[in-house]
C-alpha atoms as a PDB file:
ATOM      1  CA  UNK A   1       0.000   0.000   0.000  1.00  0.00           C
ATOM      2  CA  UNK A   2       2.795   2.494   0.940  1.00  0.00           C
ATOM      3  CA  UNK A   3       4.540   1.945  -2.108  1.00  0.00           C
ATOM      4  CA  UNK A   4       1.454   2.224  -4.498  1.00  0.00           C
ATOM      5  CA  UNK A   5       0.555   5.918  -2.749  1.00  0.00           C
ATOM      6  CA  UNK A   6       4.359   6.842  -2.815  1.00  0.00           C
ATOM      7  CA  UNK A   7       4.198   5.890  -7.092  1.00  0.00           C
ATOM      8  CA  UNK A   8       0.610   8.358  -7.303  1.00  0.00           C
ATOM      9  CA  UNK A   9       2.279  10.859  -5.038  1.00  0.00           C
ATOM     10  CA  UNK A  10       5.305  10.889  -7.453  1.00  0.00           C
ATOM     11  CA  UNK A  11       3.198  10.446 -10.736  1.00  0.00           C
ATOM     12  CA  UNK A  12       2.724  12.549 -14.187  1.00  0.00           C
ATOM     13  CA  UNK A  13      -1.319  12.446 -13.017  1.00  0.00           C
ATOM     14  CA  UNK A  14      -0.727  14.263  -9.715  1.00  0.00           C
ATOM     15  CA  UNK A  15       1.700  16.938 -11.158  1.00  0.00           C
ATOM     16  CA  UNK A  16      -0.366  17.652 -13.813  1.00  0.00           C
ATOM     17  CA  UNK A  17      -3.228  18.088 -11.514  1.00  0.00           C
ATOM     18  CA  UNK A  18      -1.281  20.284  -9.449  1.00  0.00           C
ATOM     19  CA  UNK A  19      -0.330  22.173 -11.909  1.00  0.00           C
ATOM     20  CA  UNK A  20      -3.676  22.707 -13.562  1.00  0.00           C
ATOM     21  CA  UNK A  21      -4.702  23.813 -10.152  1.00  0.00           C
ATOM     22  CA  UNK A  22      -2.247  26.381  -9.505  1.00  0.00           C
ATOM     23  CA  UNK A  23      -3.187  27.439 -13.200  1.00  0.00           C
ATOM     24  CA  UNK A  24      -6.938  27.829 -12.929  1.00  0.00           C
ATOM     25  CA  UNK A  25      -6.704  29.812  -9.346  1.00  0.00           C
ATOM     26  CA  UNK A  26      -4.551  32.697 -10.682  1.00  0.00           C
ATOM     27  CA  UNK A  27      -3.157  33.677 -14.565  1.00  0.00           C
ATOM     28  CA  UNK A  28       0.171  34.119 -15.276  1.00  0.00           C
ATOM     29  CA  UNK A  29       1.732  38.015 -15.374  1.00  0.00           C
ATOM     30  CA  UNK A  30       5.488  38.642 -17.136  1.00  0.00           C
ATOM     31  CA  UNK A  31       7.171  39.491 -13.840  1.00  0.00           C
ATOM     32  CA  UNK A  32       5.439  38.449 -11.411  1.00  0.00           C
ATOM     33  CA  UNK A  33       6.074  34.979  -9.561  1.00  0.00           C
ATOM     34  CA  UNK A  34       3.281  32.539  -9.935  1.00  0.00           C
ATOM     35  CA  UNK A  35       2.462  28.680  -7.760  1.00  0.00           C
ATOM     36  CA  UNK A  36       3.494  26.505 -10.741  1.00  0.00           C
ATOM     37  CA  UNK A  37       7.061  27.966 -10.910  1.00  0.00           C
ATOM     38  CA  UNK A  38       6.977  26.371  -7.252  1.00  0.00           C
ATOM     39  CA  UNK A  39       5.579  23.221  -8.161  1.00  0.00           C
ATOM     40  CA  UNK A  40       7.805  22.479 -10.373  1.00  0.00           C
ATOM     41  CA  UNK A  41      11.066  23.660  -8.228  1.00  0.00           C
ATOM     42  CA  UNK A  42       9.745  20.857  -5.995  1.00  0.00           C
ATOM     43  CA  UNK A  43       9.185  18.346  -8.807  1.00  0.00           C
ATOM     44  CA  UNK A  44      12.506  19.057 -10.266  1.00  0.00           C
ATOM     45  CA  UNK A  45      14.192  18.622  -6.580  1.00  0.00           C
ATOM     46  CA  UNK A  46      12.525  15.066  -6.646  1.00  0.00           C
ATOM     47  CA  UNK A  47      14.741  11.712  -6.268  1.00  0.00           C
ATOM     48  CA  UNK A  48      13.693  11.136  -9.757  1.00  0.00           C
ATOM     49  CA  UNK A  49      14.526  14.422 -11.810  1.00  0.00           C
ATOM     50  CA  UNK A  50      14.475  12.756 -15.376  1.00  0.00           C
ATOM     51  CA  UNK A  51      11.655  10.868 -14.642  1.00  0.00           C
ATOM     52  CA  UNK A  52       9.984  14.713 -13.937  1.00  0.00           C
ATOM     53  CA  UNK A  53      11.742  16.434 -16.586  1.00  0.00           C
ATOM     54  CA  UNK A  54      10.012  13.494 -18.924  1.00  0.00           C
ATOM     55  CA  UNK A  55       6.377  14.154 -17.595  1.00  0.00           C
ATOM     56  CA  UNK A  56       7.318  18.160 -18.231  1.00  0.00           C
ATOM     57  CA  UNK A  57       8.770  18.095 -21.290  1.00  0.00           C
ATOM     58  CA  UNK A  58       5.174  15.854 -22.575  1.00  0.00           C
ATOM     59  CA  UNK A  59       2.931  18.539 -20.954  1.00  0.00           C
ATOM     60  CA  UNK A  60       4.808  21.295 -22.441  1.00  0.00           C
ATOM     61  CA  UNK A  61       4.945  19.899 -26.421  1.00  0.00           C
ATOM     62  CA  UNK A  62       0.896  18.069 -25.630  1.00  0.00           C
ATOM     63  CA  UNK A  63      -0.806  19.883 -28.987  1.00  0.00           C
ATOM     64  CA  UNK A  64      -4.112  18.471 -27.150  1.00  0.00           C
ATOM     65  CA  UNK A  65      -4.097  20.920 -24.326  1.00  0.00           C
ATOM     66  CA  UNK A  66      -2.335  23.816 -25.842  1.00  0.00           C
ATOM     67  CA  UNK A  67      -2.819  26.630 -23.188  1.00  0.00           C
ATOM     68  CA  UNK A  68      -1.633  24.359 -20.756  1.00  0.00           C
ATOM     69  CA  UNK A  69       1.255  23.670 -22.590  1.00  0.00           C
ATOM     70  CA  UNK A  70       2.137  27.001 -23.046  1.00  0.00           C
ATOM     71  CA  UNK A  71       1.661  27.756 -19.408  1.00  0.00           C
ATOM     72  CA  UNK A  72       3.698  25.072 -18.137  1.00  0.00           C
ATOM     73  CA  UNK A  73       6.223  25.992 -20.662  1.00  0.00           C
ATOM     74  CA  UNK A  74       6.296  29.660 -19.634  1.00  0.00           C
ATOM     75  CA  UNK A  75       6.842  28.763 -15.904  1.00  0.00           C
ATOM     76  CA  UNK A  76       9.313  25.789 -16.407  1.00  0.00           C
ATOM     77  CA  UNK A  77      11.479  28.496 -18.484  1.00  0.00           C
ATOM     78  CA  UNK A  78      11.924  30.542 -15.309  1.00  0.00           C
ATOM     79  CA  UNK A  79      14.287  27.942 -14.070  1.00  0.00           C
ATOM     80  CA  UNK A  80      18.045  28.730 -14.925  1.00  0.00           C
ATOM     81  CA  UNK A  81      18.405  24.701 -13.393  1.00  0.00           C
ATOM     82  CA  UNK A  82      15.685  22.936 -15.378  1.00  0.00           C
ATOM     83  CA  UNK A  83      17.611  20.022 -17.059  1.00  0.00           C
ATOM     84  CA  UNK A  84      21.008  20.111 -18.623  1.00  0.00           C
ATOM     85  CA  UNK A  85      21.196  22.094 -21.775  1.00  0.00           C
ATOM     86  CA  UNK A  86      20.828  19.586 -24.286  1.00  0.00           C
ATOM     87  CA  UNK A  87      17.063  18.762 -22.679  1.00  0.00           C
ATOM     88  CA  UNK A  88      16.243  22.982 -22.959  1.00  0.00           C
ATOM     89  CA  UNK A  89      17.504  22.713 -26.468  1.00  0.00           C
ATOM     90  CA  UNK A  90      15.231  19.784 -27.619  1.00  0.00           C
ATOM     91  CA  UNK A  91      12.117  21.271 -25.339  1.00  0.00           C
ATOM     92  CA  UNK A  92      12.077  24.592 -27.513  1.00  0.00           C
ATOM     93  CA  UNK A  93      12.619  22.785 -30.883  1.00  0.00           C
ATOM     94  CA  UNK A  94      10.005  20.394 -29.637  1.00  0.00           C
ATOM     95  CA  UNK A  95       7.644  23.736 -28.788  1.00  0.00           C
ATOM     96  CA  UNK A  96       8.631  25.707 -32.081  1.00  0.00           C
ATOM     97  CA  UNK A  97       7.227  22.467 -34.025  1.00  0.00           C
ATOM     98  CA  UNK A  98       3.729  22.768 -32.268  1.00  0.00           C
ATOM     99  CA  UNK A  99       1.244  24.102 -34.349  1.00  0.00           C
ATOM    100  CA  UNK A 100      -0.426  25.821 -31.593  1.00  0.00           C
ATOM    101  CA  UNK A 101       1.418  29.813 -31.980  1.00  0.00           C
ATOM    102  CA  UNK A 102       0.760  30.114 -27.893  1.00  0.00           C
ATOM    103  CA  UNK A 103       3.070  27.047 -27.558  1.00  0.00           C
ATOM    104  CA  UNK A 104       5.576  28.541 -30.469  1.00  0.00           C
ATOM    105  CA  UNK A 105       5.435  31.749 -28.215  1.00  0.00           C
ATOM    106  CA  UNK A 106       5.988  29.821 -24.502  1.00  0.00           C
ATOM    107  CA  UNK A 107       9.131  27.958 -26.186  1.00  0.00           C
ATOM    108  CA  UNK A 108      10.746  31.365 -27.712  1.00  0.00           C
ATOM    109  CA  UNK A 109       9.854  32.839 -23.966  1.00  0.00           C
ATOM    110  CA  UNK A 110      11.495  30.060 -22.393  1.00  0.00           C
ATOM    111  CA  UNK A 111      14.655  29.987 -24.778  1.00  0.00           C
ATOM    112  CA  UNK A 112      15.157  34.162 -23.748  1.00  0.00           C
ATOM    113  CA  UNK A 113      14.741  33.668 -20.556  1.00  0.00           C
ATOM    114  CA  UNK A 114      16.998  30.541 -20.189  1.00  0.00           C
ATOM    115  CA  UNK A 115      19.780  32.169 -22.538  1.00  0.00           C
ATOM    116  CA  UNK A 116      21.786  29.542 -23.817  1.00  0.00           C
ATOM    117  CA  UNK A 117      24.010  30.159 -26.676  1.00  0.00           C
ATOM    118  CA  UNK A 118      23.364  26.781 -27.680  1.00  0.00           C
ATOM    119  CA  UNK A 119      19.212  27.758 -28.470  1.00  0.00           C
ATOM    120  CA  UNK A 120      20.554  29.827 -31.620  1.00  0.00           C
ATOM    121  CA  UNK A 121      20.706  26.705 -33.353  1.00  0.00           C
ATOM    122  CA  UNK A 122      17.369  26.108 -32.974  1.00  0.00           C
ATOM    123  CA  UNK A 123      16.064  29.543 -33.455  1.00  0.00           C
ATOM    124  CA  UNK A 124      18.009  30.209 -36.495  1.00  0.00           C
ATOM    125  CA  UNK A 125      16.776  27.729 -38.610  1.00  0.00           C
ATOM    126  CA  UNK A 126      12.889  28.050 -37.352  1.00  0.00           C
ATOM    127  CA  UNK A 127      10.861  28.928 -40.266  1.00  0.00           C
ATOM    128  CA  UNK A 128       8.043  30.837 -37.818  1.00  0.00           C
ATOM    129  CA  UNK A 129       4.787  32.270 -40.234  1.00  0.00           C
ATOM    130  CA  UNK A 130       3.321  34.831 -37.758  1.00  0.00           C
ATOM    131  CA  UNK A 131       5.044  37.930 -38.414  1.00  0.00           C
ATOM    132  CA  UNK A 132       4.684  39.241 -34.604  1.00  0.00           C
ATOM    133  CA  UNK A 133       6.791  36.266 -33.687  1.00  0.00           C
ATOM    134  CA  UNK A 134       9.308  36.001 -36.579  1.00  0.00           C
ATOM    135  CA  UNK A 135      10.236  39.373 -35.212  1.00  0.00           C
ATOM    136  CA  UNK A 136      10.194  38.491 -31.498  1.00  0.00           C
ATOM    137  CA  UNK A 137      12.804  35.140 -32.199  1.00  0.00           C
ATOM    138  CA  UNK A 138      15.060  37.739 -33.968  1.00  0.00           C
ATOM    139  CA  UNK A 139      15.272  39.529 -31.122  1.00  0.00           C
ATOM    140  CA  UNK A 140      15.820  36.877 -28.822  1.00  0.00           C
ATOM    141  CA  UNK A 141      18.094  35.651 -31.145  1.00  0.00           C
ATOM    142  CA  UNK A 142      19.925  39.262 -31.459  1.00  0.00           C
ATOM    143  CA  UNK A 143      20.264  39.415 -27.176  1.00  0.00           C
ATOM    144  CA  UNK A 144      21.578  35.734 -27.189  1.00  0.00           C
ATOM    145  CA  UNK A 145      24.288  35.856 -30.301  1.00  0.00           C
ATOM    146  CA  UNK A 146      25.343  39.685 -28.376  1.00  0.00           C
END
């Protein structure tokens, strides 16, 4: 029994639900902390961080739920720590192949705020058809090539 509430407790289900919660009680501002960034501090701390990192990367590239997505997304980017670089490098091509613009957006957000010189290959190449954010990955791609 203790072992089958320790595998729900650690378990894509209960993040997700946590994070949907934490969501739906209170939008999320540009500069301005919100729960999820939390929530997933404490899921990334977790005995099992690739297991975690898995279960994030799927919520942030599901095409099903794309506001989600692009929420998680947005929040997970506002950890410097999240994953090794190679893992934030394959999570924004992974969100700048969605055909959902908010997750396009999310995964351009994430690749400024995380700054790796290693997201201009990536960015470069990305072929993006909404003028708004064509000009908003230049930029980003401008600040990160200084």
């Amino acid at each position: 029994m203790q072992q089958q509430r320790r595998r729900y407790k650690n378990s894509p289900e209960r993040l997700a639900d946590k994070l949907w919660a934490a969501l739906e009680d209170r939008p999320i501002e540009d500069g301005m902390d919100h729960p999820t960034e939390e929530i997933i501090a404490e899921a990334l701390q977790s005995a099992k961080d690739q297991q975690v990192l898995d279960w994030l990367r799927a919520f942030c590239t599901d095409a099903s739920q794309p506001s989600f997505a692009a929420s998680v997304l947005r929040c997970l980017g506002r950890h410097d720590s999240a994953g090794t670089v190679s893992w934030r490098v394959g999570l924004v091509r992974g969100g700048l192949a969605a055909d959902d613009i908010e997750i396009r957006d999310a995964a351009v957000q994430a690749a400024e705020s995380w700054g790796d010189s290693d997201l201009l290959d990536v960015l470069r190449p990305h072929s993006e058809p909404e003028p708004w954010l064509r000009q908003y990955i230049s930029d980003v791609i401008n600040d990160l090539a200084g």
